[in-house]
Protein backbone atom coordinates (compact mmCIF):
# COMPACT_ATOMS: atom_id res chain seq x y z
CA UNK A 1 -21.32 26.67 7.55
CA UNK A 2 -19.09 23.43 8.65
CA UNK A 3 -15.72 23.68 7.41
CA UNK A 4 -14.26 20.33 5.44
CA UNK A 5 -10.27 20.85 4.90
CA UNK A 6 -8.33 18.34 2.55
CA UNK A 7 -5.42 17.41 3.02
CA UNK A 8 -3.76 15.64 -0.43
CA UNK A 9 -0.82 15.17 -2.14
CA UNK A 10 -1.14 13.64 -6.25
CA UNK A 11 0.72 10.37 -5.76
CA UNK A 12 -1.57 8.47 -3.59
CA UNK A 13 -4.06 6.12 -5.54
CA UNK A 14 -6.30 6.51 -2.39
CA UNK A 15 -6.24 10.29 -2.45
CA UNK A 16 -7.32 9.93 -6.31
CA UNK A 17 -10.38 7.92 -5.14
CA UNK A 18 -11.44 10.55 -2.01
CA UNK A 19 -10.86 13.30 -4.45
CA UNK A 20 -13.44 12.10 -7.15
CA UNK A 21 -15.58 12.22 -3.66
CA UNK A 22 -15.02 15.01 -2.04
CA UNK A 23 -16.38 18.10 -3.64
CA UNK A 24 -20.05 15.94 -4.27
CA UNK A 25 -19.59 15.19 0.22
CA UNK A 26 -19.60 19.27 0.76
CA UNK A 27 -21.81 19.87 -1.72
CA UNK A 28 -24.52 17.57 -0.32
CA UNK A 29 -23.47 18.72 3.11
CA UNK A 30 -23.41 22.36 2.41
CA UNK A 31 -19.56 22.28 3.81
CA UNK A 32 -17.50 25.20 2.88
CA UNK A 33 -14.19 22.55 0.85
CA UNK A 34 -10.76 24.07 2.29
CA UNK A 35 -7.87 22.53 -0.47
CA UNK A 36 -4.91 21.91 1.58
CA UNK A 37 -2.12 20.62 -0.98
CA UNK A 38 1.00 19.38 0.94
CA UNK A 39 3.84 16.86 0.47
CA UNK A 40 2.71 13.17 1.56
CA UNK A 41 6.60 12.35 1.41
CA UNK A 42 7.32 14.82 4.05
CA UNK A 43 4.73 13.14 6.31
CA UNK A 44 6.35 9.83 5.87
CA UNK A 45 10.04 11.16 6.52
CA UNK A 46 8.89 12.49 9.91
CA UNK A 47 6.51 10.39 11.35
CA UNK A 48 5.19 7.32 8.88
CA UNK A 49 9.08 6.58 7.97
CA UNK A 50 7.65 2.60 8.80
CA UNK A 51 5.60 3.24 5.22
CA UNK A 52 9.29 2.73 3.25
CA UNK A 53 10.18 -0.61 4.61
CA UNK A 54 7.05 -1.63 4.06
CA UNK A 55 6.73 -0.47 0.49
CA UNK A 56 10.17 -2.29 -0.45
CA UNK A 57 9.27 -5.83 0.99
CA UNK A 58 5.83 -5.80 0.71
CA UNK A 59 3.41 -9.00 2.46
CA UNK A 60 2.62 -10.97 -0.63
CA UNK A 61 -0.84 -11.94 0.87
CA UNK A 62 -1.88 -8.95 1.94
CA UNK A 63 -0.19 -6.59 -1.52
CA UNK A 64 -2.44 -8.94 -3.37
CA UNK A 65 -5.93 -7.81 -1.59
CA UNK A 66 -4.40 -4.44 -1.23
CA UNK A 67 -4.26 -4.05 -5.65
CA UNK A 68 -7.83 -5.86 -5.60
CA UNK A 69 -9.45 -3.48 -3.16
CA UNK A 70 -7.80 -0.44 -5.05
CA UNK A 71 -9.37 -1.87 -7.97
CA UNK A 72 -13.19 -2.25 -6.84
CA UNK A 73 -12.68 0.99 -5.14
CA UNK A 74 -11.96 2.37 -8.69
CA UNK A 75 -14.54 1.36 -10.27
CA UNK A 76 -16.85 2.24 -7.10
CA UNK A 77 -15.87 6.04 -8.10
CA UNK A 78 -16.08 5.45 -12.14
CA UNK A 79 -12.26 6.20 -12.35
CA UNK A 80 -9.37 4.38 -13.96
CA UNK A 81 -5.83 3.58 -11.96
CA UNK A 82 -3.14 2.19 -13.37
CA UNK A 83 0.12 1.57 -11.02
CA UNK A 84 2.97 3.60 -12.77
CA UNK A 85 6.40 1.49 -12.89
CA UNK A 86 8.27 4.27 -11.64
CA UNK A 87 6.13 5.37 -8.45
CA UNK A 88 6.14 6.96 -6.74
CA UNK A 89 7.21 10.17 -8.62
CA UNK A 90 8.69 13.22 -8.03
CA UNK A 91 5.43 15.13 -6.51
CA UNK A 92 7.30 18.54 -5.04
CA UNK A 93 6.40 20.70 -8.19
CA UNK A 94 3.35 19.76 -9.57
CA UNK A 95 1.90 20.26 -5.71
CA UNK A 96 3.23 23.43 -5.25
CA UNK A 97 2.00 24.33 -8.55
CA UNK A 98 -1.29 23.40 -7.04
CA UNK A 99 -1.07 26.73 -5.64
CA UNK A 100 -0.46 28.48 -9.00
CA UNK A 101 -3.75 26.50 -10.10
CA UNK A 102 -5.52 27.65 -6.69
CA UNK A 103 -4.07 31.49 -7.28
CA UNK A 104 -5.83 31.23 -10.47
CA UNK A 105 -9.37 29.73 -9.45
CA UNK A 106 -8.32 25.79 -11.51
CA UNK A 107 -7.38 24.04 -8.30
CA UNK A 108 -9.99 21.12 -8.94
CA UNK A 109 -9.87 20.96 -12.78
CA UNK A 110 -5.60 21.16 -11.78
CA UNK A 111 -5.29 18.27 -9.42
CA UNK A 112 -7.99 15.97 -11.86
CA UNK A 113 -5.85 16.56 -14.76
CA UNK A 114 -2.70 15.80 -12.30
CA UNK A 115 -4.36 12.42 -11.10
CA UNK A 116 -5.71 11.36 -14.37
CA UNK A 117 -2.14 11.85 -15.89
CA UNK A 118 -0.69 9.88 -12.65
CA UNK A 119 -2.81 6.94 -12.60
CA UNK A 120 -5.04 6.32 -15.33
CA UNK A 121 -2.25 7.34 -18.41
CA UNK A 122 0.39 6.36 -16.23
CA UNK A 123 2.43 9.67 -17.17
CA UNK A 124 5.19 11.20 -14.74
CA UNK A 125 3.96 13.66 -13.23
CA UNK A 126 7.75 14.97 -11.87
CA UNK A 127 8.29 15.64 -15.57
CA UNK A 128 7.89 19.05 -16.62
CA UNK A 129 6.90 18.40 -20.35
CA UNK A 130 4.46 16.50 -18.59
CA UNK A 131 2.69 18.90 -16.61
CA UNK A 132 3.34 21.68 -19.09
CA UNK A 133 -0.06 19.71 -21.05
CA UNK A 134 -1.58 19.50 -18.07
CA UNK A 135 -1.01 23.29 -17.64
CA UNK A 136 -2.53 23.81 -21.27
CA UNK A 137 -5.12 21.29 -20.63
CA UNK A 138 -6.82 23.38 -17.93
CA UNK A 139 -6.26 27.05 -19.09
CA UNK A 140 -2.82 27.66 -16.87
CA UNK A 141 -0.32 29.77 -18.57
CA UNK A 142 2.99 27.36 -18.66
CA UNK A 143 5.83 30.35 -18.40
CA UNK A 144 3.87 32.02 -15.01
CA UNK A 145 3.76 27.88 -13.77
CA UNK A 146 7.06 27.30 -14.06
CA UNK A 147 8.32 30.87 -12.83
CA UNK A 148 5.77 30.43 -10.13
CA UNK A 149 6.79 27.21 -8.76
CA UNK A 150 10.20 28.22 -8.33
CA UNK A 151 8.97 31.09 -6.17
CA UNK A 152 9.72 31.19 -2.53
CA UNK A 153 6.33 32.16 -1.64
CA UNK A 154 4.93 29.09 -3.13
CA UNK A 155 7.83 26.80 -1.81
CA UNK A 156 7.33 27.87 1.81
CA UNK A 157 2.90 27.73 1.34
CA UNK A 158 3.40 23.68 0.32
CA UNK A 159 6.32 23.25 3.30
CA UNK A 160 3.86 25.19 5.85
CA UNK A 161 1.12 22.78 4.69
CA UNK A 162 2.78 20.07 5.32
CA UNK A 163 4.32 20.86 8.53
CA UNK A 164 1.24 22.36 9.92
CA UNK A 165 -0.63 18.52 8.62
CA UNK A 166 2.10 16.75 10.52
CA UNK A 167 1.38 19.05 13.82
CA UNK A 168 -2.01 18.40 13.31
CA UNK A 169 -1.61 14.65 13.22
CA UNK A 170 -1.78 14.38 9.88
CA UNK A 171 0.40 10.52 9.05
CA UNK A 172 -0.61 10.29 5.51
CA UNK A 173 -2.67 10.73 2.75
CA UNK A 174 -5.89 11.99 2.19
CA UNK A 175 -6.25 13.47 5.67
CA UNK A 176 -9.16 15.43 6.26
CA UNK A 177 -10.92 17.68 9.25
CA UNK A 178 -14.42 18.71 9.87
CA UNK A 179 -14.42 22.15 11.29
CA UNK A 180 -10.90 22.09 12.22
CA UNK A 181 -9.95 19.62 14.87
CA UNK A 182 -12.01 16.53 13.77
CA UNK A 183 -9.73 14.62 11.90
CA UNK A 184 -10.53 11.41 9.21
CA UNK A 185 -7.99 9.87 7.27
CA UNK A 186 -8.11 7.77 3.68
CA UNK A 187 -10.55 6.95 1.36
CA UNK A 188 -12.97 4.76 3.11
CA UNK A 189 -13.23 7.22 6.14
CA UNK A 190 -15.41 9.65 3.47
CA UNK A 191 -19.12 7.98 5.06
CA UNK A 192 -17.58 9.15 8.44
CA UNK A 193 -17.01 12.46 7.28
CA UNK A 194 -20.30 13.25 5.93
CA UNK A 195 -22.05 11.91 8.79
CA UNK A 196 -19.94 14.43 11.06
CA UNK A 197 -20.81 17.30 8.40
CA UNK A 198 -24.55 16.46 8.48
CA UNK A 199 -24.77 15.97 12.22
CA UNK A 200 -23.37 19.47 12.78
């Protein structure tokens, strides 16, 4: 069975729109889906650091196609995005609580309820009263996710994630492999990646 690991982190738009993808992609493809949550922020500070000038003086030409293409992409997948006023937002606990959700078998239903929050209701997702609904909203107990998040174990599985995505040349988010050292990155790369699933 070919192996599809994803790489993802809740605050990218893009990774919202591979996500809605990506479980159809190894289902058709008969891939066994490896979730990888990691932080997308520690990427950036050690080798995309380019991404935060970039995101404070934006091209005006090309910001303008980039919110349109989001957009048709969007409704391409049949989801909503909104662009929250305070993104990008504090990401570090609801990912590692993606490992609570994973511990307890609601990783997908998990990072949906995260991204729907995020980007179609606009809610902060760094805000614990926040993700405490989204903990009720998918069956997670809220006093064993917010003990658990503040557990080393689960601190040093999100930093080993992202450090072994960034030694695997891994420069943003989604980044995804096909049986382990084929690696596709963002949204649009998802045709490419079930063609190399189907061919092998």
């Amino acid at each position: 069975m070919a192996k599809l690991e994803f790489f993802f982190d809740c605050s990218s738009p893009w990774t919202y729109l591979a996500f809605s993808r990506i479980e159809a992609i190894a289902q058709r493809t008969h891939a066994e889906l490896i979730w990888k949550p990691f932080l997308v922020g520690g990427v950036f500070n050690k080798v995309n650091q380019e991404l935060y000038a970039q995101r404070d003086n934006p091209n005006p030409v090309k910001a303008r196609y980039m919110n349109k293409d989001l957009q048709d992409w969007a409704r391409y997948c049949g989801v909503t995005i909104r662009w929250p006023d305070f993104h990008p937002a504090r990401a570090v606990d609801c990912m590692r609580g993606a490992f609570v959700a994973m511990d307890d078998g609601k990783l997908p239903a998990y990072a949906r309820a995260l991204f729907e929050a995020y980007w179609g209701e606009t809610r902060d997702i760094g805000q614990h009263e926040v993700l405490a609904d989204i903990c009720r909203k998918v069956g997670l107990d809220t006093d064993t996710y917010f003990r658990r998040i503040g557990e080393q174990d689960v601190k040093d599985r999100l930093r080993a994630n992202t450090e072994e995505a960034i030694a695997r040349g891994a420069f943003g988010s989604p980044t995804m492999y096909v049986d382990g050292g084929d690696m596709y990155f963002g949204n649009d790369r998802l045709p490419l990646v079930e063609a190399a699933l189907s061919a092998g």
